[in-house]
N, C-alpha and C. Protein backbone atom coordinates (compact mmCIF):
# COMPACT_ATOMS: atom_id res chain seq x y z
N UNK A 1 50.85 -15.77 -1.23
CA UNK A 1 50.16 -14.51 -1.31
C UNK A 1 49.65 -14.30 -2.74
N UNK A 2 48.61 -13.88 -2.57
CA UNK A 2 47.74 -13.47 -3.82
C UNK A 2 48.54 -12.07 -4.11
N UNK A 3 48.12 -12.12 -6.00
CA UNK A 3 48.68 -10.58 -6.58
C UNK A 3 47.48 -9.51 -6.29
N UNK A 4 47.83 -8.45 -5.86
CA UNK A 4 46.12 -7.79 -5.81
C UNK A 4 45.20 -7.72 -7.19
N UNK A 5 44.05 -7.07 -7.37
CA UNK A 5 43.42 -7.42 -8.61
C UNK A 5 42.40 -6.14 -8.02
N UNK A 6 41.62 -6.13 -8.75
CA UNK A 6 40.53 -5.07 -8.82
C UNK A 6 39.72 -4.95 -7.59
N UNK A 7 39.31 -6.28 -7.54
CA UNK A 7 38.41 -6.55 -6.58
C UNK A 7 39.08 -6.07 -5.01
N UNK A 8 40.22 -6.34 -4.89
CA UNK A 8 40.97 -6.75 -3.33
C UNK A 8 41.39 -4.55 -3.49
N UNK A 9 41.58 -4.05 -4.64
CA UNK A 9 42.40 -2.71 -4.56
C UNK A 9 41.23 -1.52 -4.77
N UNK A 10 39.92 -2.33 -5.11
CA UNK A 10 38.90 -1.18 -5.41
C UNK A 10 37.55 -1.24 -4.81
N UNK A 11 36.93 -2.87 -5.44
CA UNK A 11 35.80 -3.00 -4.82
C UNK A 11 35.28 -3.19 -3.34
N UNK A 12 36.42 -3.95 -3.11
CA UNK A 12 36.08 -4.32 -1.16
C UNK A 12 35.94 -3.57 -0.82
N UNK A 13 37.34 -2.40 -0.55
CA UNK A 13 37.22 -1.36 0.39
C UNK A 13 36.06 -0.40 0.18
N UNK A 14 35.61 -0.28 -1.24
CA UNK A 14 33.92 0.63 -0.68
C UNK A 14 32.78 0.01 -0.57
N UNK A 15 33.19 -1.35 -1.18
CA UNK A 15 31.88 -2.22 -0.35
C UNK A 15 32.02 -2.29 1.42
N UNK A 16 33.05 -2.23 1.90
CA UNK A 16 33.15 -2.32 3.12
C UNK A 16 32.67 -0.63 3.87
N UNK A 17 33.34 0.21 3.09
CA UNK A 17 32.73 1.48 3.88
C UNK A 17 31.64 1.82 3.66
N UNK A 18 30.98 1.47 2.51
CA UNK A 18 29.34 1.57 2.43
C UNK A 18 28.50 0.99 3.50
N UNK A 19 28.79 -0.08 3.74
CA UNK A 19 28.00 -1.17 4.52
C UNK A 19 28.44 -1.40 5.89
N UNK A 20 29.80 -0.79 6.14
CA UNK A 20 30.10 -0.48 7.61
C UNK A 20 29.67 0.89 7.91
N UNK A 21 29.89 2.09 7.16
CA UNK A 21 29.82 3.41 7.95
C UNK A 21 28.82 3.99 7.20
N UNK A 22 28.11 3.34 6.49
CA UNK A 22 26.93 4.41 5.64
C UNK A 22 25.54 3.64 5.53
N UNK A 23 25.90 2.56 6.00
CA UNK A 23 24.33 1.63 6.29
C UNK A 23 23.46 0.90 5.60
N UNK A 24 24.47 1.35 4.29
CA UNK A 24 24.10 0.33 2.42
C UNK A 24 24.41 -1.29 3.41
N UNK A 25 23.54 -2.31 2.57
CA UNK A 25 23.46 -3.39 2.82
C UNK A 25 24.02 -4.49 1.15
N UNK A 26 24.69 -5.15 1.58
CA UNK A 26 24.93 -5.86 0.07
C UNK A 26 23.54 -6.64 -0.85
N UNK A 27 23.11 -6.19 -1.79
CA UNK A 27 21.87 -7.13 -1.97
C UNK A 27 22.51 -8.21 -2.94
N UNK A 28 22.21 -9.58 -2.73
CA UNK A 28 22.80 -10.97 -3.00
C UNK A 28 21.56 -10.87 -4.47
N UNK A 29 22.11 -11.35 -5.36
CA UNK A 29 21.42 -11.39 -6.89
C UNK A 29 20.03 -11.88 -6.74
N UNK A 30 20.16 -13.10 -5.71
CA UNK A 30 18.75 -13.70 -5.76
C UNK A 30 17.69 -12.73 -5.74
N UNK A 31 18.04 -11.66 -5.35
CA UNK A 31 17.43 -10.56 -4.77
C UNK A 31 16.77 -9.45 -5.30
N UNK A 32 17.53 -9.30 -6.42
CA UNK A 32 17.22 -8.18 -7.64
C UNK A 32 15.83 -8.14 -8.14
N UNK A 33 15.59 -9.35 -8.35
CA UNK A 33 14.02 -9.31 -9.18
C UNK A 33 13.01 -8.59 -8.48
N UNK A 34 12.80 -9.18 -7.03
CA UNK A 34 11.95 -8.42 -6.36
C UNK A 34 12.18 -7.10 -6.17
N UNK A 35 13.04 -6.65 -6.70
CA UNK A 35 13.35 -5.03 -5.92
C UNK A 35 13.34 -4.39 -7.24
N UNK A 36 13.42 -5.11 -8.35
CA UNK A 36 13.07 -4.21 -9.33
C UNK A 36 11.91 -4.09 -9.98
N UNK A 37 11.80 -2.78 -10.64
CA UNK A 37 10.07 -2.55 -11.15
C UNK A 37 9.97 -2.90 -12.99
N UNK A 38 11.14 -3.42 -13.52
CA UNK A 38 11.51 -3.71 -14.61
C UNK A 38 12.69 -4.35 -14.85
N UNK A 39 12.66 -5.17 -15.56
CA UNK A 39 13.72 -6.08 -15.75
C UNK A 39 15.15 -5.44 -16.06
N UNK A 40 15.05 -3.92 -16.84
CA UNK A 40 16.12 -3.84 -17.25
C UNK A 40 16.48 -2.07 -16.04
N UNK A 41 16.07 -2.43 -15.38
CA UNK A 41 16.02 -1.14 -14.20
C UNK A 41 17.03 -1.68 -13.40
N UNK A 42 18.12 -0.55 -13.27
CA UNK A 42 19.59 -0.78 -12.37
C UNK A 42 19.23 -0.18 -10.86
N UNK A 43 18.75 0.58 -10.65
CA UNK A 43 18.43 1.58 -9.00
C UNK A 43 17.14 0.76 -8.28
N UNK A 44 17.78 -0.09 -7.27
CA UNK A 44 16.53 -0.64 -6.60
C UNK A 44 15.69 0.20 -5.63
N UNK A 45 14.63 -0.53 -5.62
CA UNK A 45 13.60 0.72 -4.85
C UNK A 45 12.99 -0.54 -3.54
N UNK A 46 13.32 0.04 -2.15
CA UNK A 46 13.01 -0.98 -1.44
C UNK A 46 11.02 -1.46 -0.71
N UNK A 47 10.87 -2.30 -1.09
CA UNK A 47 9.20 -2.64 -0.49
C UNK A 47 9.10 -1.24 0.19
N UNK A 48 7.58 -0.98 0.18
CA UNK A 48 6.92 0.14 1.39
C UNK A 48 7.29 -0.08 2.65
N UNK A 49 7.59 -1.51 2.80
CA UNK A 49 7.30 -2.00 4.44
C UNK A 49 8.72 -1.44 4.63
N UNK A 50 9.74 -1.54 3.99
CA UNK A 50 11.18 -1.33 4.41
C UNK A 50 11.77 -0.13 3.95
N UNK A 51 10.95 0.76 3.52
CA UNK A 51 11.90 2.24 3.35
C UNK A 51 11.73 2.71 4.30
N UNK A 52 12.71 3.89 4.51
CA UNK A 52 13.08 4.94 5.49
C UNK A 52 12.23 5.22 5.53
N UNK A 53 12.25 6.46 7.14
CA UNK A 53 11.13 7.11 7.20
C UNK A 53 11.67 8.52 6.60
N UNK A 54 10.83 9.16 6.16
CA UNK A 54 11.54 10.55 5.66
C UNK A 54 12.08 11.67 6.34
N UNK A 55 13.27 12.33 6.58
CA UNK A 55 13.44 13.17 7.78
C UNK A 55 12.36 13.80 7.78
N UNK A 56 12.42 14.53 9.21
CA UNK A 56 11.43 15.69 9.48
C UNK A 56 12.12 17.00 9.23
N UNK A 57 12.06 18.18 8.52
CA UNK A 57 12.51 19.31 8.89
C UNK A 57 11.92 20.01 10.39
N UNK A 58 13.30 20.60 10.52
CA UNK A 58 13.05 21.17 11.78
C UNK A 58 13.31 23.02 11.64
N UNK A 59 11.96 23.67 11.61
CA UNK A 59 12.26 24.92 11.47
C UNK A 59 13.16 25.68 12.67
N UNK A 60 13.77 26.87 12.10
CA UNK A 60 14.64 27.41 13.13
C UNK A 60 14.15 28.70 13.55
């Protein structure tokens, strides 16, 4: 048996509830460049073709 560590006591479990119950997807590094609009930009912004659609409000 492994000792726990950061990864196994912090990171999994909200990488796992992000991407199981909230619909975040893991993006793999290869990945970063295209999604960013500057090299040193941390918040990716996804292609036109693949963003949400925006809710609709619904008046009451």
């Amino acid at each position: 048996m492994t000792s726990p560590n950061e990864y196994t006591l912090v990171e999994k479990p909200i990488l796992d509830t992000l991407t199981g119950q909230y619909g975040y997807r893991y993006i793999h590094p290869d990945e970063h460049e295209d999604l960013r609009t500057r090299e040193n930009e941390v918040l990716f912004k996804p292609p036109p073709d693949r963003r949400p659609r925006p809710h609709q409000r619904r008046d009451a």
